[in-house]
N, C-alpha and C. Protein backbone atom coordinates (compact mmCIF):
# COMPACT_ATOMS: atom_id res chain seq x y z
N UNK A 1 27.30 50.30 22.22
CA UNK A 1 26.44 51.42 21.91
C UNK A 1 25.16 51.27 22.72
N UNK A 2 24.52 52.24 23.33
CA UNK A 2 23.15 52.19 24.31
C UNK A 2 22.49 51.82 23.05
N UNK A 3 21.60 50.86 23.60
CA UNK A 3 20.03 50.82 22.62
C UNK A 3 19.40 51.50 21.80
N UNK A 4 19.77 53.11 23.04
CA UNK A 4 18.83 54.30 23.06
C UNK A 4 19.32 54.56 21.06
N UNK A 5 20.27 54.62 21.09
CA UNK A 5 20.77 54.68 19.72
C UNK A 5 21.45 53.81 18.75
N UNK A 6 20.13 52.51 18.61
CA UNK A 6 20.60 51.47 17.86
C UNK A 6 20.32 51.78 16.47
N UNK A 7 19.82 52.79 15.93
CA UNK A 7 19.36 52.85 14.24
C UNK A 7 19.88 54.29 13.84
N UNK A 8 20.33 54.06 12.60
CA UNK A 8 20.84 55.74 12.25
C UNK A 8 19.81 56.73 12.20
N UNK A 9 18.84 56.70 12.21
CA UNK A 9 17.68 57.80 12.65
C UNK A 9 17.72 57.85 13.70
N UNK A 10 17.88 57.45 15.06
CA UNK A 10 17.73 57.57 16.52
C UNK A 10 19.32 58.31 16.53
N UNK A 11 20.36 57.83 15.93
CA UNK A 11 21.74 58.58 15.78
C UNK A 11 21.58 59.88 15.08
N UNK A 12 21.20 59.78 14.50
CA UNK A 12 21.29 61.38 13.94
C UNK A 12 20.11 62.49 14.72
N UNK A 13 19.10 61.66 15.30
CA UNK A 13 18.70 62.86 16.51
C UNK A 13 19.54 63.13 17.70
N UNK A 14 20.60 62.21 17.92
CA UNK A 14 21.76 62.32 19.13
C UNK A 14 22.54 63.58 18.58
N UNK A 15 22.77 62.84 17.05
CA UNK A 15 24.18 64.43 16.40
C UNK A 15 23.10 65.68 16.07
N UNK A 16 22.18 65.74 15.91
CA UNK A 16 21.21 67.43 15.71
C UNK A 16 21.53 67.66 17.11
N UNK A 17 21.25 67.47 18.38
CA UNK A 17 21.49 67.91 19.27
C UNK A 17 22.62 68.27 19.58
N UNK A 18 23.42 67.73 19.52
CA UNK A 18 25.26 67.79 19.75
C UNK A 18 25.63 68.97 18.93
N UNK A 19 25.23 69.09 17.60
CA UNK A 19 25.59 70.04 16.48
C UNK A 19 25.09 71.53 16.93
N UNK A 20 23.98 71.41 17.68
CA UNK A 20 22.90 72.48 17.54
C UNK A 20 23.79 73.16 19.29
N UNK A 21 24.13 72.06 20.11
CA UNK A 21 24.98 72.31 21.03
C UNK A 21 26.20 73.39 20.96
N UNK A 22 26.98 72.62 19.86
CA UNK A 22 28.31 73.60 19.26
C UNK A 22 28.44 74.47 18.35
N UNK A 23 27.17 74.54 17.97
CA UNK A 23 27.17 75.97 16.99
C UNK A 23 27.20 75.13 15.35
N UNK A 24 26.59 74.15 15.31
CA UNK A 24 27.19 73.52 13.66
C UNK A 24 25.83 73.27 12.69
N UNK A 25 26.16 73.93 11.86
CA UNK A 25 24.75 73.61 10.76
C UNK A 25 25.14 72.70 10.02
N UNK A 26 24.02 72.00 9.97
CA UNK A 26 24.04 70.79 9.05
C UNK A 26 24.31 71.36 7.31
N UNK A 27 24.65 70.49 6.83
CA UNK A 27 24.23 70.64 5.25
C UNK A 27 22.54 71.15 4.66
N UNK A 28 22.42 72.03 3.70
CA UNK A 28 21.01 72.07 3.83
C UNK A 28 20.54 70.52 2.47
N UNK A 29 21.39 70.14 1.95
CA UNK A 29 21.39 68.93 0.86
C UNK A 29 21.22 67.80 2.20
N UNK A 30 20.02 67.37 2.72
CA UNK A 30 19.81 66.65 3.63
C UNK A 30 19.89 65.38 2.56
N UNK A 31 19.07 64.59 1.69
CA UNK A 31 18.70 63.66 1.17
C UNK A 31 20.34 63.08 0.30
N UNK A 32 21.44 64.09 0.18
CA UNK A 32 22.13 63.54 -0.83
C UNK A 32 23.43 63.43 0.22
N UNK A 33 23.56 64.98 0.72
CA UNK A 33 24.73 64.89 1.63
C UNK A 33 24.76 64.09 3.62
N UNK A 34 23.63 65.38 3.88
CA UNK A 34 23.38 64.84 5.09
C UNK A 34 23.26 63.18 5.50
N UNK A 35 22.38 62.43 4.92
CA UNK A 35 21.98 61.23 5.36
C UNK A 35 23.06 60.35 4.85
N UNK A 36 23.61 60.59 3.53
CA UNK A 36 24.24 59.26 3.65
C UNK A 36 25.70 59.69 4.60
N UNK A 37 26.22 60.35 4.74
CA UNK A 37 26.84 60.74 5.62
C UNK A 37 26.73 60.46 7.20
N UNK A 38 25.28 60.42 7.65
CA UNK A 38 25.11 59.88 9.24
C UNK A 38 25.37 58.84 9.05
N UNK A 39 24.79 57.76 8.11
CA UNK A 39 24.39 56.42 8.09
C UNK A 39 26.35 55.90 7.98
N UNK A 40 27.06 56.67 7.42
CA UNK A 40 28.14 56.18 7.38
C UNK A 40 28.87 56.47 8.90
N UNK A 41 29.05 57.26 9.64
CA UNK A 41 28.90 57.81 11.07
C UNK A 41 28.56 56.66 11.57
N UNK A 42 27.14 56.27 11.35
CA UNK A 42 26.55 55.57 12.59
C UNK A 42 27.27 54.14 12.25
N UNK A 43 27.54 53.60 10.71
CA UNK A 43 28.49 52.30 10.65
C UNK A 43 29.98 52.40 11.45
N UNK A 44 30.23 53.22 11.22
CA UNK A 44 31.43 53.77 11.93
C UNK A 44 31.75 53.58 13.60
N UNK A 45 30.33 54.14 14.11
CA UNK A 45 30.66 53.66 15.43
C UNK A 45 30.30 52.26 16.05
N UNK A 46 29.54 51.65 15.11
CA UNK A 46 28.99 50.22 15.24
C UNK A 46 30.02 49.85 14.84
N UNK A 47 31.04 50.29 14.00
CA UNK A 47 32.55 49.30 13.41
C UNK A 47 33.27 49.11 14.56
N UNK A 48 33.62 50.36 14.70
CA UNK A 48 35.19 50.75 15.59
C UNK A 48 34.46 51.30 16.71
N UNK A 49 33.35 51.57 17.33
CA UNK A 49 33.06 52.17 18.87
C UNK A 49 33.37 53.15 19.00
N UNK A 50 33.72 54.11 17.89
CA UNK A 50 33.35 55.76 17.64
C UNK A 50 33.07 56.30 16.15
N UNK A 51 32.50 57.29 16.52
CA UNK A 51 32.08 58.17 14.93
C UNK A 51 33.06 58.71 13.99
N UNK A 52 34.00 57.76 13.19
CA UNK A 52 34.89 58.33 12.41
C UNK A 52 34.40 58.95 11.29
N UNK A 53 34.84 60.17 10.96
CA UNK A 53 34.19 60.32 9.13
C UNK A 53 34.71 59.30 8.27
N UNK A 54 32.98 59.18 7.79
CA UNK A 54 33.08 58.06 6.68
C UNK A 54 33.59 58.20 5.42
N UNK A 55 34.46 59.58 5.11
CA UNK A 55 35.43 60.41 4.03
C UNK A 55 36.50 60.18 3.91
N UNK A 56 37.04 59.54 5.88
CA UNK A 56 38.13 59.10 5.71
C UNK A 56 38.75 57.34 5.75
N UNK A 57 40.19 57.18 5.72
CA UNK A 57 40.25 55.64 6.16
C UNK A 57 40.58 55.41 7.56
N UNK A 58 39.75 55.00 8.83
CA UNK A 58 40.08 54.69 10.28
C UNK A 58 40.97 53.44 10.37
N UNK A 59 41.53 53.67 11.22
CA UNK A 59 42.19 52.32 11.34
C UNK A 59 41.33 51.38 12.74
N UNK A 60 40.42 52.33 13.58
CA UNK A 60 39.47 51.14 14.32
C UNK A 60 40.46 51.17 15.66
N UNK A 61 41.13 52.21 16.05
CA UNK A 61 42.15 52.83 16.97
C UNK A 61 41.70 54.36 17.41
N UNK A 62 40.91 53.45 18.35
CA UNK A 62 40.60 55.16 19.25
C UNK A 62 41.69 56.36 19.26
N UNK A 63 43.10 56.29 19.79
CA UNK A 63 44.13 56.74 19.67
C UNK A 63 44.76 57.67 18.17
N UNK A 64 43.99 56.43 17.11
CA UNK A 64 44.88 56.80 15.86
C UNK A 64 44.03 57.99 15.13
N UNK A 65 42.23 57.22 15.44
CA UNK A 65 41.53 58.14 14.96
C UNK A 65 40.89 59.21 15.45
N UNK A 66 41.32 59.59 16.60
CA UNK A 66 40.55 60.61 17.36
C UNK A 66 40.51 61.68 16.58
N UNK A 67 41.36 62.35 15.40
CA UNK A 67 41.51 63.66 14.88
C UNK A 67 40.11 63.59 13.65
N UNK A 68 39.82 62.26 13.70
CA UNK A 68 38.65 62.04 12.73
C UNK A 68 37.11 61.87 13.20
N UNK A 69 37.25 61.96 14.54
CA UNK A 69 35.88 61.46 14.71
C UNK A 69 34.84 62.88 15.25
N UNK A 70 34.21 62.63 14.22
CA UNK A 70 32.88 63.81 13.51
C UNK A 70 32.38 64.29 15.13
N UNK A 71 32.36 65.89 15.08
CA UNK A 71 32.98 66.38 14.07
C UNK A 71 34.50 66.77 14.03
N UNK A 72 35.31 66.44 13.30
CA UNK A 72 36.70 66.11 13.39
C UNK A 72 37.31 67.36 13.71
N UNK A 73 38.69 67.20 14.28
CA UNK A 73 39.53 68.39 14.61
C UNK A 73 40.07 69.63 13.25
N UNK A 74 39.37 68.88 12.26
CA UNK A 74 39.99 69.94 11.20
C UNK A 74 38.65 70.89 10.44
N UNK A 75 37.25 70.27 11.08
CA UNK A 75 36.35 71.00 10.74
C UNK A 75 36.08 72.63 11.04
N UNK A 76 36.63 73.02 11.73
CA UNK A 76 35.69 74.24 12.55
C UNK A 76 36.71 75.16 10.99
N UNK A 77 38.44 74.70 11.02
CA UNK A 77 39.19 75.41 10.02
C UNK A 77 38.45 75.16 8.75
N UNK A 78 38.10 74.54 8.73
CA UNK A 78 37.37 74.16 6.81
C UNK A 78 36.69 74.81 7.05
N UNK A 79 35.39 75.02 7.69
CA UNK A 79 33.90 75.96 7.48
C UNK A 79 34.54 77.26 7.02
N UNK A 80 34.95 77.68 8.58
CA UNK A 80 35.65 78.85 8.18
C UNK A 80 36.26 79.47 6.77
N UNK A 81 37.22 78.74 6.68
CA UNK A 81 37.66 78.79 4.84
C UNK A 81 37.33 78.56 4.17
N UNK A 82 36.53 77.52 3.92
CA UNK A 82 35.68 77.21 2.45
C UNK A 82 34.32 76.85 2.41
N UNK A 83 33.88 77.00 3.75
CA UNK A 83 31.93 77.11 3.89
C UNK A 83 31.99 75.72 4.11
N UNK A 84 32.46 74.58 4.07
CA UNK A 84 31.84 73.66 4.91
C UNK A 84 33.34 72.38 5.43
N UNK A 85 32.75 71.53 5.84
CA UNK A 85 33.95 70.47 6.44
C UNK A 85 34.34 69.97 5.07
N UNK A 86 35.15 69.12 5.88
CA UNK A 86 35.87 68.08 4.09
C UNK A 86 34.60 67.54 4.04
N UNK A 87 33.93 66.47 4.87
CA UNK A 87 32.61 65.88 4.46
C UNK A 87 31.63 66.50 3.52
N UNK A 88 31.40 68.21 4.45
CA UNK A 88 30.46 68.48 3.67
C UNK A 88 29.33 68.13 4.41
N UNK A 89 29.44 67.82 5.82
CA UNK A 89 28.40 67.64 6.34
C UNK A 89 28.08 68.68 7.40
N UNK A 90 29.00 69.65 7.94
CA UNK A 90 28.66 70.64 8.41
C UNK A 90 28.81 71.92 7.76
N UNK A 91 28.32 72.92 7.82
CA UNK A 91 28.69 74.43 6.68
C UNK A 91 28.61 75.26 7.43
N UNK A 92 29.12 76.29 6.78
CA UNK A 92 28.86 77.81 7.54
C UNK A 92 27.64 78.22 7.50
N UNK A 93 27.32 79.19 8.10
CA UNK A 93 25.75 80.23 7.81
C UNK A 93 25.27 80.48 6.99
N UNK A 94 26.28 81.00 6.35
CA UNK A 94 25.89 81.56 4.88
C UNK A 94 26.47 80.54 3.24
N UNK A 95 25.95 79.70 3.87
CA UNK A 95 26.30 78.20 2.61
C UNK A 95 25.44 78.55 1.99
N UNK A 96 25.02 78.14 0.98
CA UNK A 96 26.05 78.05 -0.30
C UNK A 96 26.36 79.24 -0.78
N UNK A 97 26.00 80.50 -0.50
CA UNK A 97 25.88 81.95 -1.22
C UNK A 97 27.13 82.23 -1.43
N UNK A 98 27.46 81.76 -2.67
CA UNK A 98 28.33 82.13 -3.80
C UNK A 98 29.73 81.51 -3.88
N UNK A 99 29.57 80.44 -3.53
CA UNK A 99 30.09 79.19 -3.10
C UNK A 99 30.09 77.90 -3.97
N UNK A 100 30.88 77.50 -4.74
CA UNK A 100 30.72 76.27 -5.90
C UNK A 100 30.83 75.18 -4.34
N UNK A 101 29.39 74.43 -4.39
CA UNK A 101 28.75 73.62 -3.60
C UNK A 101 29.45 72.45 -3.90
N UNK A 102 29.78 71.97 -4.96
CA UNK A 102 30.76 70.92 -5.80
C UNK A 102 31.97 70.80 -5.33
N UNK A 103 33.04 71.97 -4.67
CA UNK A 103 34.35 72.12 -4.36
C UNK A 103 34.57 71.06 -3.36
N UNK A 104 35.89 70.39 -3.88
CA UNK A 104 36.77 69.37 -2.18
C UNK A 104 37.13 70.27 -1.44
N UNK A 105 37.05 70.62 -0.16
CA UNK A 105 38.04 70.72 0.66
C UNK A 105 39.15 70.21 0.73
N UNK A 106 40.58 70.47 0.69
CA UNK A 106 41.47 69.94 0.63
C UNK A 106 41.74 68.67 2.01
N UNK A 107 42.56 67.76 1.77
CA UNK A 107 42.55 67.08 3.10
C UNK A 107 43.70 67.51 3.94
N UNK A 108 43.48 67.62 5.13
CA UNK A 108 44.79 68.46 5.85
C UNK A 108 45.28 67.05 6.79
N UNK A 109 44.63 66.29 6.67
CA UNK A 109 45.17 65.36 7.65
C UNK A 109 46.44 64.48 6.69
N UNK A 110 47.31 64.47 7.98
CA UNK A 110 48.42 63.76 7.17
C UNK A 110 48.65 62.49 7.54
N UNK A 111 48.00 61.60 8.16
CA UNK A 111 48.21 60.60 8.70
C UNK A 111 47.95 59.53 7.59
């Protein structure tokens, strides 16, 4: 990992940019959802040498986990359908408006 982003606060100004890049709003529950969520991200890539969601189990296999690593290949379908990722760390526009904020996303990954 560069230096440049040795602490999960220096990481999560890397992912606002990246997010803000692809069109992705954060959670507006910064203190409950957002953060512990980077901090698990940023263990993640200090584990295994990429950003797996910390929602799921990686096996630490670039290969195995690529469909997981944030923001994962099954996010853009979750927002869409149910206002935010399985995490819960990215949402649609119009989050939470009228939206039980509480709901799982189902998990679509079958691995």
């Amino acid at each position: 990992m560069s230096p440049k982003y040795d602490t999960a606060e220096a990481y999560y100004e890397l992912i606002k940019k990246f997010a803000a890049q692809k069109g992705l709003i954060f959670n507006p529950d910064e203190q409950g959802i957002v953060w512990p969520l980077i901090e698990g991200l940023f263990a993640n890539k200090q584990r295994y040498g990429h950003p797996t969601c910390p929602c799921r189990l990686a096996d630490g296999d670039f290969e195995l986990d690529k469909d997981i690593i944030c923001p994962c290949r099954y996010a853009q379908a979750d927002i869409e359908e149910y206002g935010k990722c399985y995490c819960g760390l990215y949402v649609s526009d119009d989050y939470p408006a009228g939206r039980d904020v509480d709901f799982l996303v189902p998990e679509k990954r079958t691995k």
